[in-house]
Protein backbone atom coordinates (compact mmCIF):
# COMPACT_ATOMS: atom_id res chain seq x y z
CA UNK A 1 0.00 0.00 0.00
CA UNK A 2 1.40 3.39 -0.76
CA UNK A 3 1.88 6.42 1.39
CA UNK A 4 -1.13 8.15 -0.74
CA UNK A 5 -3.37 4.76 -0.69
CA UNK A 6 -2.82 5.34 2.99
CA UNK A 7 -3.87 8.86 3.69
CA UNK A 8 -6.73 8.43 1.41
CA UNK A 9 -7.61 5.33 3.89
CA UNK A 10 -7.64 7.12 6.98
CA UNK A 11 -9.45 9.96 5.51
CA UNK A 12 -12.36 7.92 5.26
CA UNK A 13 -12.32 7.00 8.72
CA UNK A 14 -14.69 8.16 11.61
CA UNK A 15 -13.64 10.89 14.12
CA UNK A 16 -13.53 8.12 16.58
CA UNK A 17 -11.37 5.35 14.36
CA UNK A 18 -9.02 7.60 13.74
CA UNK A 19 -8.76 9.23 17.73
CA UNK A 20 -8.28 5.00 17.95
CA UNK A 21 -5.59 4.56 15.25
CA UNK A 22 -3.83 7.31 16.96
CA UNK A 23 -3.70 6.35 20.22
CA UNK A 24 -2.59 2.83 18.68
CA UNK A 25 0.44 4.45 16.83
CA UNK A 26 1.19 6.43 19.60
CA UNK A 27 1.59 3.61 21.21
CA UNK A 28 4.33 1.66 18.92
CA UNK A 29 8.14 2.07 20.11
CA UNK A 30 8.85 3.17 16.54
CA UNK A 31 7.00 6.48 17.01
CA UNK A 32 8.14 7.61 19.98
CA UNK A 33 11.67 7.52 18.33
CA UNK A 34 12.60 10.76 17.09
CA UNK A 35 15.03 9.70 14.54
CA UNK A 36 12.72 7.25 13.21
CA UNK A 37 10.38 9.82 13.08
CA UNK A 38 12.56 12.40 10.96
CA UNK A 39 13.33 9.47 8.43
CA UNK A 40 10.21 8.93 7.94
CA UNK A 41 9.14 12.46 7.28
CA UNK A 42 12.17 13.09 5.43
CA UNK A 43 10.66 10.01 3.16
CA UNK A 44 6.91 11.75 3.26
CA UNK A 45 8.87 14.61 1.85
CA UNK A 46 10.41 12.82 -1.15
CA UNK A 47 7.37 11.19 -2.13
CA UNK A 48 5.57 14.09 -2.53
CA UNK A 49 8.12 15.70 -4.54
CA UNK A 50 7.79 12.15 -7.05
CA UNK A 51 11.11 10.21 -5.77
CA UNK A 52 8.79 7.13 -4.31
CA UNK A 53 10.01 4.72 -2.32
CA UNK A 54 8.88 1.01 -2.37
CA UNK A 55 8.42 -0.59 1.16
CA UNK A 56 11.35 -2.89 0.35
CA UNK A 57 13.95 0.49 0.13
CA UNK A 58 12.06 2.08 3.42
CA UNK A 59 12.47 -1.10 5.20
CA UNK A 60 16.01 -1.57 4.17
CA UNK A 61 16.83 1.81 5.50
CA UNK A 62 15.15 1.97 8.76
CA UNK A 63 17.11 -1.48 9.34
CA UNK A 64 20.34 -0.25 8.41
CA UNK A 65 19.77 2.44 10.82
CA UNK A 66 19.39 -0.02 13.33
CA UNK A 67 15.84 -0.27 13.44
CA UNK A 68 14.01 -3.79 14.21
CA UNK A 69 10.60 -4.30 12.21
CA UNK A 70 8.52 -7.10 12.28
């Protein structure tokens, strides 16, 4: 699923799913982890501006920074 599949996802959702999917993500280690956080904003970023990234290549990166995902 792309980052734009994604937003248009939760954009559909109630007031109240999406109050629920954000207390869910707050609750993941992954986004409470600043650096984590700026990589993935700095990926939002290049998206946007066309250079897409395939979940394979974000993966790979957040592992090579030492990240664990399941």
């Amino acid at each position: 699923m792309s980052l734009q599949e994604l937003q248009e996802e939760i954009a559909r959702l109630s007031p109240e799913d999406r109050a629920k999917l954000r207390a869910h993500m707050d609750s993941l280690d992954i986004f409470s982890d600043p650096q984590a956080m700026r990589e993935w904003t700095l990926a939002n970023r290049a998206a946007a501006a066309g250079a897409v990234v395939s979940r394979d290549e974000a993966i790979a990166k957040l592992k090579a920074g030492g990240r664990h995902l399941d």
